[in-house]
C-alpha atoms as a PDB file:
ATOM      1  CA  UNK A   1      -0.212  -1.044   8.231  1.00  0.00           C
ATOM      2  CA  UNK A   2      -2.228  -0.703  11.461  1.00  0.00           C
ATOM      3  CA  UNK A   3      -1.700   2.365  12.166  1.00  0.00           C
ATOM      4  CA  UNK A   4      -2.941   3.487   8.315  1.00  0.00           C
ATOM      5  CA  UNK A   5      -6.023   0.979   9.714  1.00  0.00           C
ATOM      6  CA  UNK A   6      -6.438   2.882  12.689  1.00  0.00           C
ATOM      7  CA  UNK A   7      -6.294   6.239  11.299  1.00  0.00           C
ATOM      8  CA  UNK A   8      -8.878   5.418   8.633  1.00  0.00           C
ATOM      9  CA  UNK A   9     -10.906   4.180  10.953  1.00  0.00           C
ATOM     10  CA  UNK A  10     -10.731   7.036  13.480  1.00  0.00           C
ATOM     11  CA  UNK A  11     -11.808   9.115  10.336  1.00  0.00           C
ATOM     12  CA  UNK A  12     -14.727   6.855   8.815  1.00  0.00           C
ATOM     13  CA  UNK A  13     -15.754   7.416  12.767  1.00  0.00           C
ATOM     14  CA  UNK A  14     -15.461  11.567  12.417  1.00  0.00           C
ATOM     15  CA  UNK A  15     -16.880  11.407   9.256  1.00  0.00           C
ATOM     16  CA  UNK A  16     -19.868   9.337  10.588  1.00  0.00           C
ATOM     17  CA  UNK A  17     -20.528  11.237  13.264  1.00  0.00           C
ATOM     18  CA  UNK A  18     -20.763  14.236  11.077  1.00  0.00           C
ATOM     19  CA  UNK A  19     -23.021  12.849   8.876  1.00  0.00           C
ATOM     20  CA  UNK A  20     -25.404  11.815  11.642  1.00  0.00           C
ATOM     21  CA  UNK A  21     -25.172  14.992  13.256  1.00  0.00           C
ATOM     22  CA  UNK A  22     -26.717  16.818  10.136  1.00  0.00           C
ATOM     23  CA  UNK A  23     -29.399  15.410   8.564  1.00  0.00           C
ATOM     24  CA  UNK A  24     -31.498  16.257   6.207  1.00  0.00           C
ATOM     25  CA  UNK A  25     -32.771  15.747   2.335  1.00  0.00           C
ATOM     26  CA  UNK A  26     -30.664  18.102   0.312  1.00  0.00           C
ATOM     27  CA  UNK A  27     -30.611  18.259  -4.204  1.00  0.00           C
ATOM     28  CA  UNK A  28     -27.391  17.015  -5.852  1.00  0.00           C
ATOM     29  CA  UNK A  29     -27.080  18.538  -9.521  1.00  0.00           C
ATOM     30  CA  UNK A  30     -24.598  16.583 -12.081  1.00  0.00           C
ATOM     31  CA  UNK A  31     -24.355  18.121 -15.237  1.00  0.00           C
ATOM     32  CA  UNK A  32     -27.914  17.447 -16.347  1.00  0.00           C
ATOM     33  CA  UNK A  33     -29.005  15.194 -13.894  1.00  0.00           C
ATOM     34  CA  UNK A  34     -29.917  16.274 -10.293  1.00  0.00           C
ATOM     35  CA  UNK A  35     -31.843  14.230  -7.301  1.00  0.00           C
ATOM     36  CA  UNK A  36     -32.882  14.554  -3.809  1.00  0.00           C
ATOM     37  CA  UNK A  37     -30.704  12.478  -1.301  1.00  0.00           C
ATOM     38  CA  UNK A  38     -30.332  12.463   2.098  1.00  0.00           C
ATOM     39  CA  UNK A  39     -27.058  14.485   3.296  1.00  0.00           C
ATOM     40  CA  UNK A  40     -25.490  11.208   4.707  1.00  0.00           C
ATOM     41  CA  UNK A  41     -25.339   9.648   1.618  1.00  0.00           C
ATOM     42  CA  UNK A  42     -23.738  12.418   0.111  1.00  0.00           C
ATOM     43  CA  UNK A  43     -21.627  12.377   2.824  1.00  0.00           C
ATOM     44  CA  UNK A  44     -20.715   8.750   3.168  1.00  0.00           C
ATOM     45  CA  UNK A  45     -20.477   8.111  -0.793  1.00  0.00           C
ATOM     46  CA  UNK A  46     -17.620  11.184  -1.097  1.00  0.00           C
ATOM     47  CA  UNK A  47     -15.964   9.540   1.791  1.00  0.00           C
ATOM     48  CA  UNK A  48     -15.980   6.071   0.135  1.00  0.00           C
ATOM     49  CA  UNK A  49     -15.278   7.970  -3.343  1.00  0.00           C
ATOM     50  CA  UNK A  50     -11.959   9.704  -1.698  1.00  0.00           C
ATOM     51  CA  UNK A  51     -10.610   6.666  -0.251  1.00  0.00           C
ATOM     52  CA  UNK A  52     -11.042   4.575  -3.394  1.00  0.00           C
ATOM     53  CA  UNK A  53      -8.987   7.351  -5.142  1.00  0.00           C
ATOM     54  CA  UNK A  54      -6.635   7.386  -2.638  1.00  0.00           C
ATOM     55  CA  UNK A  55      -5.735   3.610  -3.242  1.00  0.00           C
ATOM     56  CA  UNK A  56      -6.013   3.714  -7.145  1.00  0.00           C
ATOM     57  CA  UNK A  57      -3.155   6.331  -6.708  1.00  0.00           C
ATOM     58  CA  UNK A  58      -1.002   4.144  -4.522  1.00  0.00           C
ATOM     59  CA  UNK A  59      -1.302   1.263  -6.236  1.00  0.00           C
ATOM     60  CA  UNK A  60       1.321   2.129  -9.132  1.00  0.00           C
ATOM     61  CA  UNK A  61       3.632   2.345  -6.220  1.00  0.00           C
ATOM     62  CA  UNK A  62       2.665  -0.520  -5.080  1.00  0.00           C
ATOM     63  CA  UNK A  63       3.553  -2.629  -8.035  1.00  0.00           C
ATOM     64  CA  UNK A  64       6.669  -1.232  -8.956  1.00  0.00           C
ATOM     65  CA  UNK A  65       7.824  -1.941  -5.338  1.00  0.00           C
ATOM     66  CA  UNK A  66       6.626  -5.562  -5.799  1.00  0.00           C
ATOM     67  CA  UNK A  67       8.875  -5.763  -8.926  1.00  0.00           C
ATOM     68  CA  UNK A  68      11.934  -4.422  -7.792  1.00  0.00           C
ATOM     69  CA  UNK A  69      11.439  -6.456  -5.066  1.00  0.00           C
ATOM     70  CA  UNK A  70      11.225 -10.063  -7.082  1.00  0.00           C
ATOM     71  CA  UNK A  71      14.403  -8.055  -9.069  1.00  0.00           C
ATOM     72  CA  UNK A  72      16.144  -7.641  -5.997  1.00  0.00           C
ATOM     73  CA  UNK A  73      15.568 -11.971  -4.926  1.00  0.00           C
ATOM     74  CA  UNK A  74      15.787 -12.855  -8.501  1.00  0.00           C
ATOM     75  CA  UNK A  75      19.760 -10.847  -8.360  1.00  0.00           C
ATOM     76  CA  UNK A  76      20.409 -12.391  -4.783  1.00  0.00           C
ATOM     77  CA  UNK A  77      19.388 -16.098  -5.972  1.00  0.00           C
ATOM     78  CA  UNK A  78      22.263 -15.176  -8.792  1.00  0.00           C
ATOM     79  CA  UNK A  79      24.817 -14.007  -6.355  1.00  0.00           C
ATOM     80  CA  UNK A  80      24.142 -17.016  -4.171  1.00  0.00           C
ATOM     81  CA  UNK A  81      24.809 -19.320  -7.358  1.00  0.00           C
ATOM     82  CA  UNK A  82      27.822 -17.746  -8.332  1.00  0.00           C
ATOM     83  CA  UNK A  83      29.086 -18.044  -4.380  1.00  0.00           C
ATOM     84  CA  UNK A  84      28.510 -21.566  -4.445  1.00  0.00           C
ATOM     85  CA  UNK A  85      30.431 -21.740  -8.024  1.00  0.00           C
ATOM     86  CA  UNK A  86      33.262 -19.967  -7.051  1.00  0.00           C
ATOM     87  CA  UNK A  87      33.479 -21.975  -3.668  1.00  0.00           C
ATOM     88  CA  UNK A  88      33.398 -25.363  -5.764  1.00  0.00           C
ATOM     89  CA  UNK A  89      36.395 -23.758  -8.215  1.00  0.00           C
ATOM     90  CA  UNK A  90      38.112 -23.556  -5.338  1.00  0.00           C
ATOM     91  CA  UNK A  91      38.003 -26.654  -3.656  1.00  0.00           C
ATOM     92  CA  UNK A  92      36.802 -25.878  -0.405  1.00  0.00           C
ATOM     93  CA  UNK A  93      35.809 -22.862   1.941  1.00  0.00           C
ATOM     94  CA  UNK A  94      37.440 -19.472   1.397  1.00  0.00           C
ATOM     95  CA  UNK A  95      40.542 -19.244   3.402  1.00  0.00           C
ATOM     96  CA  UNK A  96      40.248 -16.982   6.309  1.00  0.00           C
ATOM     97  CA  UNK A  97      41.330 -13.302   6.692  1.00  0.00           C
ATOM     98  CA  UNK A  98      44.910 -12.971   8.653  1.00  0.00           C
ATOM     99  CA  UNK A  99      43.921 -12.624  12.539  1.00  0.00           C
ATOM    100  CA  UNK A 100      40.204 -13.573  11.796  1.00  0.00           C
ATOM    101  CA  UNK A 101      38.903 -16.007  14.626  1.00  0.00           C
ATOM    102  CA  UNK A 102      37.288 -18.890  13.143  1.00  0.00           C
END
C-alpha cells in the first residue's frame, strides 16, 4: 500500500509540474457546451478524473476479496468447532503419531 502511495504521489508531482510549466487559458468544447479554462485545470481535473476511475474499477475486486475472505474465517471458525467436537468424542487429546516427540 505505500508503495501504490508513493507512486501516486511521485505522479500527482509530474503531473503538477507539467501543468505549471504550461500555462495558459485554452477553450474546452463538450458536446454543446464549451468554456475558457486555464490549462491547469484541465490538467489537474483529468488527473483527478483518471484516478477516481481507476478506484471505481478496483473496487469490485475489492469486495469480492473482502467476502471470500469473511467465507474463508466463517469455514475456519467451523473447522475449529468440529476439532473441538471430535476431541470431546474422544475423550481427550488425539493420540500421537508412532515416533512423534511430544
Amino acid at each position: 500500500m505505500k508503495a501504490v502511495l508513493f507512486v501516486l504521489v511521485v505522479l500527482l508531482a509530474m503531473v503538477a509540474a507539467f501543468a505549471v510549466q504550461n500555462p495558459g487559458v485554452i477553450v474546452v468544447r463538450f458536446l454543446t457546451i464549451s468554456g475558457a479554462t486555464s490549462l491547469l485545470a484541465v490538467i489537474v481535473l483529468s488527473f483527478a478524473a483518471g484516478v477516481l476511475a481507476a478506484g471505481l474499477a478496483g473496487l469490485s475486486g475489492f469486495f469480492r476479496r473482502r467476502s471470500e475472505a469473511a467465507a474463508s474465517a466463517r469455514r475456519v471458525r467451523e473447522l475449529e468447532a468440529e476439532v473441538a467436537n471430535l476431541k470431546g468424542k474422544s475423550g481427550g487429546p488425539a493420540p500421537s503419531l508412532p515416533g512423534a516427540t511430544p
